[in-house]
C-alpha atoms as a PDB file:
ATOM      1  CA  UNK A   1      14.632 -20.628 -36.215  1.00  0.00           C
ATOM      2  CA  UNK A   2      16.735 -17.504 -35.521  1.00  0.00           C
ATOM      3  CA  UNK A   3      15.075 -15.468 -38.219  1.00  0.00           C
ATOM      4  CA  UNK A   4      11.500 -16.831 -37.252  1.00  0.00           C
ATOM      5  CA  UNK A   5      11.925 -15.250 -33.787  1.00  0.00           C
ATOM      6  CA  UNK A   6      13.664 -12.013 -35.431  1.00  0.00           C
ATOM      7  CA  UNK A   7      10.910 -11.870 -37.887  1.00  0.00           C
ATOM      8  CA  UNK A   8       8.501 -11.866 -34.997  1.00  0.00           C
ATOM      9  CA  UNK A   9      10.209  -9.282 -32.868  1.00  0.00           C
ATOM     10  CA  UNK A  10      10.279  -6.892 -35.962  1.00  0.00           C
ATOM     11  CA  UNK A  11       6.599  -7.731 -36.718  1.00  0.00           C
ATOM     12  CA  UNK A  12       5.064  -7.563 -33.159  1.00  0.00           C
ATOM     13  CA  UNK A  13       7.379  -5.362 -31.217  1.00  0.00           C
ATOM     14  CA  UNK A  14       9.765  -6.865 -28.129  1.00  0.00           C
ATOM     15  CA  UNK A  15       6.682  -5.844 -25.674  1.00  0.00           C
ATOM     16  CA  UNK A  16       4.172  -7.551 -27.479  1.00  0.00           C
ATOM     17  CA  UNK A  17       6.067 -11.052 -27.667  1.00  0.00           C
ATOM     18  CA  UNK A  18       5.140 -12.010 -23.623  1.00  0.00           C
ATOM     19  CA  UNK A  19       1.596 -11.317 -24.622  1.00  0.00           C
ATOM     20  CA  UNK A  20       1.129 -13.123 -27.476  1.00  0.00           C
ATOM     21  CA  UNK A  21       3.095 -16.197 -26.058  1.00  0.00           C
ATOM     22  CA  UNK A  22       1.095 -16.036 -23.351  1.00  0.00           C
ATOM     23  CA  UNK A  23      -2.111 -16.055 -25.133  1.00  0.00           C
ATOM     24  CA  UNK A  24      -1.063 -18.531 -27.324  1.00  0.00           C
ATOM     25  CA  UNK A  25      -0.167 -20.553 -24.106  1.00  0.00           C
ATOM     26  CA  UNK A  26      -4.042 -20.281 -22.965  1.00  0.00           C
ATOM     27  CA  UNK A  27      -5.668 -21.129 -25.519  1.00  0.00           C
ATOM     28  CA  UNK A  28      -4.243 -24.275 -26.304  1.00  0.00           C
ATOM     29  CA  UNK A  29      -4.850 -24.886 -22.183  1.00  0.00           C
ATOM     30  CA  UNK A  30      -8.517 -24.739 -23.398  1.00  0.00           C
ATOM     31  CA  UNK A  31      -7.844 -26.966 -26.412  1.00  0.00           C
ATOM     32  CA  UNK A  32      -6.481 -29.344 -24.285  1.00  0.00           C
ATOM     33  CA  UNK A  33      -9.302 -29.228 -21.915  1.00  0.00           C
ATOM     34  CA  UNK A  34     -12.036 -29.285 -24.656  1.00  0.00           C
ATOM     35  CA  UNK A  35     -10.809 -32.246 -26.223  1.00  0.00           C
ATOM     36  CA  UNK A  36     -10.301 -34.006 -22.730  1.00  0.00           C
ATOM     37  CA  UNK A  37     -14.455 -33.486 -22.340  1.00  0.00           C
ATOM     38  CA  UNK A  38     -15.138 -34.754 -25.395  1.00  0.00           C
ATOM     39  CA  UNK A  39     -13.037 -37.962 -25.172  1.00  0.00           C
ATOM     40  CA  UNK A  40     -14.289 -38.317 -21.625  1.00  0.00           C
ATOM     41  CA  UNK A  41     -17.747 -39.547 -20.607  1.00  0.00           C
ATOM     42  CA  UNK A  42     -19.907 -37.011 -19.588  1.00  0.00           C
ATOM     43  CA  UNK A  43     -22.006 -37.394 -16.029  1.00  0.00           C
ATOM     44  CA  UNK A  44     -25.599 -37.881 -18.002  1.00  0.00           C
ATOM     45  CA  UNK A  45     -23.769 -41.012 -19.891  1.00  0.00           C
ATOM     46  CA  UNK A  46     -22.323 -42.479 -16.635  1.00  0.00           C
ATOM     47  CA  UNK A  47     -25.916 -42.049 -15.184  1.00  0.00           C
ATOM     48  CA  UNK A  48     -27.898 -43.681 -18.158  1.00  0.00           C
ATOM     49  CA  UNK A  49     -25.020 -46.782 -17.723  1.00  0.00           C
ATOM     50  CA  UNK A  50     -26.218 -47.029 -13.996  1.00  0.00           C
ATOM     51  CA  UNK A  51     -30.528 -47.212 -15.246  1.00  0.00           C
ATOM     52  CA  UNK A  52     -30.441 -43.628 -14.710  1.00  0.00           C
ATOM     53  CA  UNK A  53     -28.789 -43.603 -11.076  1.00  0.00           C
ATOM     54  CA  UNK A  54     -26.832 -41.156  -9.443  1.00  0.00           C
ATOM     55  CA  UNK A  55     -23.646 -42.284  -7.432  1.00  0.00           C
ATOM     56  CA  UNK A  56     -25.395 -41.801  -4.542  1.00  0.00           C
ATOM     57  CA  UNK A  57     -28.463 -43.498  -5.401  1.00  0.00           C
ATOM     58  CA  UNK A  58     -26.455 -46.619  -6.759  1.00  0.00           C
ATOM     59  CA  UNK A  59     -24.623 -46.909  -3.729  1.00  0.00           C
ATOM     60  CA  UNK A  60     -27.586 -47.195  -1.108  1.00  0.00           C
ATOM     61  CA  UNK A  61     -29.553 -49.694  -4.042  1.00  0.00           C
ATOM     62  CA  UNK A  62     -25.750 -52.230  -3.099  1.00  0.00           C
END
């Protein structure tokens, strides 16, 4: 592991390390949060299980 992170310091530079961690960090935030949408329902789905109805709409029809 030692010579991975020396590796990287020779390669990149001791400035460019923060930067690149920190992109690195970011994008799998957005990963994380693309694969959340797709694994959730999205609003149109929840709408067409409720005969097309809004939450709103559904609520006054009760």
């Amino acid at each position: 592991m030692a010579i991975l992170i020396g590796f990287a310091v020779l390669l990149f530079g001791s400035k460019k390390i923060p930067e690149l961690a920190r992109s690195l960090g970011l994008a799998k935030g957005e990963y994380e949060m693309a694969v959340s949408e797709v694994r959730s329902p999205s609003e149109a789905e929840r709408d067409m299980d409720r005969g097309g109805m809004t939450d709103d709409v559904a609520d006054e029809a009760e």
